[in-house]
C-alpha atoms as a PDB file:
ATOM      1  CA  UNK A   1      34.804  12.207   1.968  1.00  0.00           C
ATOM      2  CA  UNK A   2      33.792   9.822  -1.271  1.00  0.00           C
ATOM      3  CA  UNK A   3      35.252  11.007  -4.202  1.00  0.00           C
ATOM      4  CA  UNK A   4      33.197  10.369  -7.908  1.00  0.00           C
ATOM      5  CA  UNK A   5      36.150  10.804  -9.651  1.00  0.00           C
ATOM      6  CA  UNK A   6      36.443   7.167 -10.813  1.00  0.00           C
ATOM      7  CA  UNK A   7      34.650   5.601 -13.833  1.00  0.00           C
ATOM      8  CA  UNK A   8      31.078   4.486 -13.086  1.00  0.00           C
ATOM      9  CA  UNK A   9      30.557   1.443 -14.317  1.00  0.00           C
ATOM     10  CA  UNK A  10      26.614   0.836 -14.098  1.00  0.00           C
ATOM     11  CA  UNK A  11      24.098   3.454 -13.415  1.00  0.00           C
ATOM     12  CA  UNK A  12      21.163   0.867 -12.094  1.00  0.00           C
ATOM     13  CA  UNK A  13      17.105   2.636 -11.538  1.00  0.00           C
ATOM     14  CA  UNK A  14      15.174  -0.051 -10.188  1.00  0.00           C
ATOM     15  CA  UNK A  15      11.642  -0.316 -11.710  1.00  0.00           C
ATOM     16  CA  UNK A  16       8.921  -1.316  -8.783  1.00  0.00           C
ATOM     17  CA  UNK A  17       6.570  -1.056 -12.199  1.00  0.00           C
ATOM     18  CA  UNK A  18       4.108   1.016  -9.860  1.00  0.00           C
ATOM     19  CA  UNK A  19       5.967   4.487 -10.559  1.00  0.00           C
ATOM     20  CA  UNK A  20       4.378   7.608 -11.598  1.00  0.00           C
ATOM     21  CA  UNK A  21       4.330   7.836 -15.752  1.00  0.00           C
ATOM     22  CA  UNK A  22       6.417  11.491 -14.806  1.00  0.00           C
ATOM     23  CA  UNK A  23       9.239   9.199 -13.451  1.00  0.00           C
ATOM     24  CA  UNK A  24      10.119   6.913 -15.948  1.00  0.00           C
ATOM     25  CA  UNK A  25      10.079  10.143 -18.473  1.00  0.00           C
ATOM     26  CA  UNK A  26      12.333  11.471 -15.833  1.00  0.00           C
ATOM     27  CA  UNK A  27      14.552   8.254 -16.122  1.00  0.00           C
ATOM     28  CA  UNK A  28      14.379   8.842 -20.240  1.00  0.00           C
ATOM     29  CA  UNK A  29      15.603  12.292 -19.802  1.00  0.00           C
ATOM     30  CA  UNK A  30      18.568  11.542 -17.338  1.00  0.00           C
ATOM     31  CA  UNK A  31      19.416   8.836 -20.207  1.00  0.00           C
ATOM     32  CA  UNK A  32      19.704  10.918 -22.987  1.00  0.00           C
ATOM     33  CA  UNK A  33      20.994  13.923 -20.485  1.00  0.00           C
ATOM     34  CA  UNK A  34      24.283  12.033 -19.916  1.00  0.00           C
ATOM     35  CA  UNK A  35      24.450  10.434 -23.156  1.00  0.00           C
ATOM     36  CA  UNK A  36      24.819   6.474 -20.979  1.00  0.00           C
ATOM     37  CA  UNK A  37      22.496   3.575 -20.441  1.00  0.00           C
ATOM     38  CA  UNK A  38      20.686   3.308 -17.285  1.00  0.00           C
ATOM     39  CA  UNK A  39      20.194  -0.247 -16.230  1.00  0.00           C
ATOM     40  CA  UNK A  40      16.289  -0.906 -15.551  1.00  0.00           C
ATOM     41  CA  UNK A  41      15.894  -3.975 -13.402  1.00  0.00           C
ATOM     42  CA  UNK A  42      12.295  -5.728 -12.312  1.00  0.00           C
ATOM     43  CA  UNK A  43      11.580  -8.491 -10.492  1.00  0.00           C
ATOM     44  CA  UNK A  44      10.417 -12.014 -12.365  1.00  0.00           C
ATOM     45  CA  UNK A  45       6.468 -10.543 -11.575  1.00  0.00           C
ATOM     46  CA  UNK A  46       5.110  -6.748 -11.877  1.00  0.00           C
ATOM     47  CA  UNK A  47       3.890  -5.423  -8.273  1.00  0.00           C
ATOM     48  CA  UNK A  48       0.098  -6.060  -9.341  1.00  0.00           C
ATOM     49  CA  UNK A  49       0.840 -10.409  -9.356  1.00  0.00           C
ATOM     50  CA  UNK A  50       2.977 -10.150  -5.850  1.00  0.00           C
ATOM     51  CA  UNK A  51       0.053  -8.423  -4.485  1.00  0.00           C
ATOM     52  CA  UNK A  52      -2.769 -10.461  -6.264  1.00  0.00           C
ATOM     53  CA  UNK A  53      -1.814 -13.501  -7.044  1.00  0.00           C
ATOM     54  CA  UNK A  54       1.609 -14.599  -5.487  1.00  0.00           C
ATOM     55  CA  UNK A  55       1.199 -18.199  -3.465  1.00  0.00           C
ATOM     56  CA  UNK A  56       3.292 -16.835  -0.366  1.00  0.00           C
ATOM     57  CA  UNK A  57       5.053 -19.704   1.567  1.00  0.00           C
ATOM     58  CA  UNK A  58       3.836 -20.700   4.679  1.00  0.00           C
ATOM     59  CA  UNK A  59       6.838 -18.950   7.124  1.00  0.00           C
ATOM     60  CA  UNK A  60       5.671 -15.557   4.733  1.00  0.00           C
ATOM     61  CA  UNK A  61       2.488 -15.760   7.228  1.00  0.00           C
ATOM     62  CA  UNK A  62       0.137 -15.682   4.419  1.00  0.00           C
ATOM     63  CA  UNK A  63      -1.098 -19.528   4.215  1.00  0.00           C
ATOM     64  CA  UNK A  64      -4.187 -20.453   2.095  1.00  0.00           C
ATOM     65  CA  UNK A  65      -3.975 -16.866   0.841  1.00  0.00           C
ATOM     66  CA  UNK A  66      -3.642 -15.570  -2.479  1.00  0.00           C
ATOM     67  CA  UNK A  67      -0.702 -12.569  -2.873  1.00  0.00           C
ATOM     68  CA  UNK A  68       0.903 -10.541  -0.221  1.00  0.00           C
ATOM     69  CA  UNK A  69      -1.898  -8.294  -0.399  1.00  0.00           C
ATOM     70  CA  UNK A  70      -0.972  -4.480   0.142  1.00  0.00           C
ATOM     71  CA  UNK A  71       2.963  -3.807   2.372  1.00  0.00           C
ATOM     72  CA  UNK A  72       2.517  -2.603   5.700  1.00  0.00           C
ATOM     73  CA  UNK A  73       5.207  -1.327   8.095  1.00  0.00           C
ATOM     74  CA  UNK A  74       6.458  -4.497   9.652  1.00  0.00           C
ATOM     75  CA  UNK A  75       5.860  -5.895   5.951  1.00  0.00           C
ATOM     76  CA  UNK A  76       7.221  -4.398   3.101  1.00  0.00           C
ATOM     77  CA  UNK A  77       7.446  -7.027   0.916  1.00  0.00           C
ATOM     78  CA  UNK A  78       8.138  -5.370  -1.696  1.00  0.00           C
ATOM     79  CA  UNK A  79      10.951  -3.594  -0.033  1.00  0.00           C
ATOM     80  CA  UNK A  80      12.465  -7.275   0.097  1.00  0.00           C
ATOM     81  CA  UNK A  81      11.529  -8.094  -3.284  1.00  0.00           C
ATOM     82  CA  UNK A  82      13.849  -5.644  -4.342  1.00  0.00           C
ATOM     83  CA  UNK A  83      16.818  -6.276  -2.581  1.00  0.00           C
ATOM     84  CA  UNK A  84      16.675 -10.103  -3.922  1.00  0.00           C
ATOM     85  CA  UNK A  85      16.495  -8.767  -7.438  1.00  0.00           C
ATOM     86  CA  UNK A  86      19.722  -6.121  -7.038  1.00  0.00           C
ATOM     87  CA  UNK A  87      21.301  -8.871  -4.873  1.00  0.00           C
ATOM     88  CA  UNK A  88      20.528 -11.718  -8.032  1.00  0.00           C
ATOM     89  CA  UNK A  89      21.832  -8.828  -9.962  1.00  0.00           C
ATOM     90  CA  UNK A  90      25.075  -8.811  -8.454  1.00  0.00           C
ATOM     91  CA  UNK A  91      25.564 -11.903  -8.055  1.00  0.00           C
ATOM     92  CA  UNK A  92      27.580 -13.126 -11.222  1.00  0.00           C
ATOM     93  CA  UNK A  93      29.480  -9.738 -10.635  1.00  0.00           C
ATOM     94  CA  UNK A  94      31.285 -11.252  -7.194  1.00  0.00           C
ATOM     95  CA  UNK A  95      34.748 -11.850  -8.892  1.00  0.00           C
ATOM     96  CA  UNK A  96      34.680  -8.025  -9.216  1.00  0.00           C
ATOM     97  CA  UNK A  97      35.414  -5.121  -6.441  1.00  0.00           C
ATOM     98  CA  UNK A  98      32.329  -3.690  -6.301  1.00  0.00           C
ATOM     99  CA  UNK A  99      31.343  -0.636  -4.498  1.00  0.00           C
ATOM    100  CA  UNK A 100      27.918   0.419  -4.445  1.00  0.00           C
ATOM    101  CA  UNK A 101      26.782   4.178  -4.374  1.00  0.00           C
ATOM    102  CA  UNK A 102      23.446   4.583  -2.966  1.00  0.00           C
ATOM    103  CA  UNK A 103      21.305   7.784  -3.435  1.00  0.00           C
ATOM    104  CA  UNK A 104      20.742   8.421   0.334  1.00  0.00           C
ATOM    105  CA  UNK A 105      19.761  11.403   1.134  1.00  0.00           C
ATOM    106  CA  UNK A 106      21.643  13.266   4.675  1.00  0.00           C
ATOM    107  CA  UNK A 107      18.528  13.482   5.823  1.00  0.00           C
ATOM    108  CA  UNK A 108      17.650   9.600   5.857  1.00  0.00           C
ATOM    109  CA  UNK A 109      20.586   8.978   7.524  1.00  0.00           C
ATOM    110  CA  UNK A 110      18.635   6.584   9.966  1.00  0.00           C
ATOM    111  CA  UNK A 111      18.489   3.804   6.388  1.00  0.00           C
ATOM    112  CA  UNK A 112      21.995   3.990   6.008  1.00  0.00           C
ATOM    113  CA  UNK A 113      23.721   0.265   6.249  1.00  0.00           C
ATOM    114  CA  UNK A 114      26.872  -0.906   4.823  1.00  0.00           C
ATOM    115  CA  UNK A 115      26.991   0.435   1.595  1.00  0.00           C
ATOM    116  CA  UNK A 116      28.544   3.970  -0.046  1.00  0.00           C
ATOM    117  CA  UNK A 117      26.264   7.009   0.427  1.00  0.00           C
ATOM    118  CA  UNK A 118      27.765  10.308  -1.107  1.00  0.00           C
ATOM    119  CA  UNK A 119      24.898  12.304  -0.545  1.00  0.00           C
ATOM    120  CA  UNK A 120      25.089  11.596   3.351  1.00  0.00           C
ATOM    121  CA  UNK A 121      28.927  12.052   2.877  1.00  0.00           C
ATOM    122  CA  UNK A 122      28.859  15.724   0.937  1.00  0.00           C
ATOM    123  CA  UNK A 123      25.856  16.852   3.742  1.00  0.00           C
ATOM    124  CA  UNK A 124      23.152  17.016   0.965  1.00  0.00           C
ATOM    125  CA  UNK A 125      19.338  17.094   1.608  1.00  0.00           C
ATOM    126  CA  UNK A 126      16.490  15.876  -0.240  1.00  0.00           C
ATOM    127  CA  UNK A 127      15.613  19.512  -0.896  1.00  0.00           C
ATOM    128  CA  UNK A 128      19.548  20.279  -1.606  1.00  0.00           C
ATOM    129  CA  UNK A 129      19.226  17.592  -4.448  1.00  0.00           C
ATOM    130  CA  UNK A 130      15.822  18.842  -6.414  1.00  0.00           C
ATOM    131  CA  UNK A 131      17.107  22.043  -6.135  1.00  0.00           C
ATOM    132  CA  UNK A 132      20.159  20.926  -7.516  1.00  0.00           C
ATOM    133  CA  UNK A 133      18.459  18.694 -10.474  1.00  0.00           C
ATOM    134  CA  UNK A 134      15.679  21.789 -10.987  1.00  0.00           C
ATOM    135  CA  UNK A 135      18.751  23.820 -11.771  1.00  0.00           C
ATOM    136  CA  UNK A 136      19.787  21.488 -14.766  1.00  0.00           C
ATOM    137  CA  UNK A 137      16.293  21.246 -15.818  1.00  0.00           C
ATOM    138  CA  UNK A 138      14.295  18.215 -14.692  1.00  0.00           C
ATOM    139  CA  UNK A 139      11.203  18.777 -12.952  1.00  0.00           C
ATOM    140  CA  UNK A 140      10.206  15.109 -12.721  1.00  0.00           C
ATOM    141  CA  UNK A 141       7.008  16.043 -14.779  1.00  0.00           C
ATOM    142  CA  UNK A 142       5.841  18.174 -12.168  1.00  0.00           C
ATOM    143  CA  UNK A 143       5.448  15.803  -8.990  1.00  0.00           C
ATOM    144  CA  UNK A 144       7.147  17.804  -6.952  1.00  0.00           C
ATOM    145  CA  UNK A 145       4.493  21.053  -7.064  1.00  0.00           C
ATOM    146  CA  UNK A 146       1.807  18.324  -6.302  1.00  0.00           C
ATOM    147  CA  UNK A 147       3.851  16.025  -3.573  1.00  0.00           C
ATOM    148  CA  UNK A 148       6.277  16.174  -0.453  1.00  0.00           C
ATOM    149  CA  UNK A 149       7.650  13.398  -1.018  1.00  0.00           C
ATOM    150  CA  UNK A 150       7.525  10.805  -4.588  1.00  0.00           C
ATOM    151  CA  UNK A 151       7.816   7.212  -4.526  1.00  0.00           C
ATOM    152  CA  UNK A 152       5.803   4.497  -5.409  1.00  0.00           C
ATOM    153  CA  UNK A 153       2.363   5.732  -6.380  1.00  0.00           C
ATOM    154  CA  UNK A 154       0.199   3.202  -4.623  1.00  0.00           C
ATOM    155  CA  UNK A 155       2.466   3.075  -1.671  1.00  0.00           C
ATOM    156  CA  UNK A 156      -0.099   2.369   1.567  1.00  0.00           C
ATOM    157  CA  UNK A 157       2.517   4.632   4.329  1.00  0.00           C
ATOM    158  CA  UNK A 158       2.006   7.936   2.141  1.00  0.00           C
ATOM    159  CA  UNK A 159       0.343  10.091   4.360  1.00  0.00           C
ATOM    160  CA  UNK A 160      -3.175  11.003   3.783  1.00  0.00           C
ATOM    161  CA  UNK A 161      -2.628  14.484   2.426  1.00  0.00           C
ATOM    162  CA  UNK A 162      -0.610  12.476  -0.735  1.00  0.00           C
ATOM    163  CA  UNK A 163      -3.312   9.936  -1.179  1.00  0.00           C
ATOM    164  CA  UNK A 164      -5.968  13.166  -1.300  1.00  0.00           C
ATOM    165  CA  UNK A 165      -3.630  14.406  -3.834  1.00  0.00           C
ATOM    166  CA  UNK A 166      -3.118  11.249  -5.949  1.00  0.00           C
ATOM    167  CA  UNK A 167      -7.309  11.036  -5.847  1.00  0.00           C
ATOM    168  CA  UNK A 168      -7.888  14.421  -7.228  1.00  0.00           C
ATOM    169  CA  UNK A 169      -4.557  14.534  -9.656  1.00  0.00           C
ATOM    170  CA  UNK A 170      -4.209  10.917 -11.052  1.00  0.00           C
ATOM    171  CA  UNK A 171      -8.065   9.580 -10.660  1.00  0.00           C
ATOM    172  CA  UNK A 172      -7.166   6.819 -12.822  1.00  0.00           C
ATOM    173  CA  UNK A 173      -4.309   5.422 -10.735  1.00  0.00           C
ATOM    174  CA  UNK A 174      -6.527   5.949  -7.734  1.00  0.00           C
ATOM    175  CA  UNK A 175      -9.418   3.667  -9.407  1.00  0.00           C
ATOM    176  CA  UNK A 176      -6.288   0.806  -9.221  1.00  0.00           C
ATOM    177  CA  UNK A 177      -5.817   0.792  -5.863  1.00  0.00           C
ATOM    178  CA  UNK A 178      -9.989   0.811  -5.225  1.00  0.00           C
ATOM    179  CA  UNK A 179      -9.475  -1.673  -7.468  1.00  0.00           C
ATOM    180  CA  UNK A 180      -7.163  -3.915  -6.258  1.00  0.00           C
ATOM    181  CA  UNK A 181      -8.871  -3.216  -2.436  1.00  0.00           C
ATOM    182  CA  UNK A 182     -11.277  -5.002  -3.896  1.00  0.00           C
ATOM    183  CA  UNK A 183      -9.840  -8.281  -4.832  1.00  0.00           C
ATOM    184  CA  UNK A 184      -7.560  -8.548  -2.093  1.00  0.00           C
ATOM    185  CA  UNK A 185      -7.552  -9.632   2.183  1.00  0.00           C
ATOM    186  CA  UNK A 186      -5.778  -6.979   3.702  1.00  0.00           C
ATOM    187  CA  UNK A 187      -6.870  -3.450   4.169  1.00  0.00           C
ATOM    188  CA  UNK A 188      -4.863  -0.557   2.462  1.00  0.00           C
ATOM    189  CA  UNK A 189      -3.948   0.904   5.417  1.00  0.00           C
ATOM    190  CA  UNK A 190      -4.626  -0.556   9.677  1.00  0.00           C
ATOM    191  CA  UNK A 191      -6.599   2.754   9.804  1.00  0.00           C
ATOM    192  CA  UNK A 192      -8.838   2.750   6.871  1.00  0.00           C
ATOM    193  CA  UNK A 193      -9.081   0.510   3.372  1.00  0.00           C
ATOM    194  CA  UNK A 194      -9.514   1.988   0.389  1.00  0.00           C
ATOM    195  CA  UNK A 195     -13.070   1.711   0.013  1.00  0.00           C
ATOM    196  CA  UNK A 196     -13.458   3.532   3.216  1.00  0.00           C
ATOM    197  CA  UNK A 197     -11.085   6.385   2.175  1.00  0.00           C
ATOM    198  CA  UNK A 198     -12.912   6.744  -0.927  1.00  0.00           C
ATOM    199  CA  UNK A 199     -15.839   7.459   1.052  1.00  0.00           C
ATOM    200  CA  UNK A 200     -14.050   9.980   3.696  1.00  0.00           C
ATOM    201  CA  UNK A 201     -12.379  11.608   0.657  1.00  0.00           C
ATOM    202  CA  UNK A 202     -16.297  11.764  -0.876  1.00  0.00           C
ATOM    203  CA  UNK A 203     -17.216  13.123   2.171  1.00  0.00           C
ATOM    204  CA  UNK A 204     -14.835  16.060   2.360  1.00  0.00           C
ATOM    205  CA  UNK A 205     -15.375  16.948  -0.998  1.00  0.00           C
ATOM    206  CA  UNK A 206     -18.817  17.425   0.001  1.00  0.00           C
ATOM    207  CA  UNK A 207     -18.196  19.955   2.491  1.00  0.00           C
ATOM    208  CA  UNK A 208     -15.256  21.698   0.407  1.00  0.00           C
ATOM    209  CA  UNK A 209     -18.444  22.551  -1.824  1.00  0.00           C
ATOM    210  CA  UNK A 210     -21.228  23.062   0.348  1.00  0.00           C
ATOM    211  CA  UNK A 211     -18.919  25.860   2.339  1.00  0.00           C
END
């Protein structure tokens, strides 16, 4: 069984810069809740130039192509993109003993690796830990009486009942992504892009009203 009951010395919330507005109040208000500075760390570019604009190398299998273009399951680059900027992080930190606690849920045991998961450790669930922060108070602005599950907004493995959701409740992050569809190679998701989910989601609001 971890046991918390040693100093913390760095409370770290990694900033993908494509989070809901709700969350980074949420991060203010966790802050100023425990009266300690949360660490906000970025990578050297914002998630709209990786995507964009980025000159991948040629083993990133993206040659004479401009950005990564949206992540896909066997390509979440921006899944790596963070582990090189906690790793860089870390790195002047090595004469140290650090052990890292990583907010794991029990019920994503299957992303566990080598690191320190208490949540997996005292048996606690996703839902076990909203209820838990609902009960001091935080109700991350909301998100959870809209969404399942809250991560990256513009995330393309959301399933299509969140990106119905994101349309009808946050138009103008929606408009990004049509957006950035537009100025970019690879499709938003292998099923549709998001030009063609625009129109399916047109399409269904069509016969939401005519019935």
């Amino acid at each position: 069984m971890i046991e918390l009951n040693q100093p913390i010395d760095e409370i770290i919330f990694y900033d993908t810069t494509v989070e809901f507005p709700q969350m980074y109040e949420h991060i203010n208000r966790v802050e100023e809740y425990i009266k300690r500075p949360i660490t906000r760390l970025r990578a050297k570019k914002d998630f709209e130039y990786y995507l964009l604009y980025h000159k991948p190398k040629i083993k990133e299998g993206s040659k004479n192509k401009n950005g990564y273009s949206f992540p896909y399951f066997h390509g979440r680059w921006c899944t790596r993109i963070k582990t090189q900027t906690l790793d860089a992080h870390f790195k002047d930190k090595r004469k140290f003993n650090i052990k890292q606690y990583v907010g794991i849920a029990a019920d994503e045991y299957h992303r566990i690796k080598d690191k320190n998961y208490p949540l997996i450790e005292w048996g606690w669930t996703e839902r076990d830990c909203l209820k838990y922060c609902c009960e001091k108070g935080f109700d991350f602005g909301g998100l959870y009486e809209i969404f399942n599950r809250v991560s990256c907004w513009c995330c393309p493995l959301q399933p299509l009942g969140a990106l119905r959701q994101l349309r009808k409740h946050f138009p103008e992050l929606w408009e990004k992504i049509l957006d950035w569809q537009s100025q970019t190679w690879r499709a938003f998701r292998p099923d549709y892009d998001a030009i063609e989910l625009e129109t399916r989601f047109k399409r269904e609001d069509c016969q939401l009203t005519l019935f």
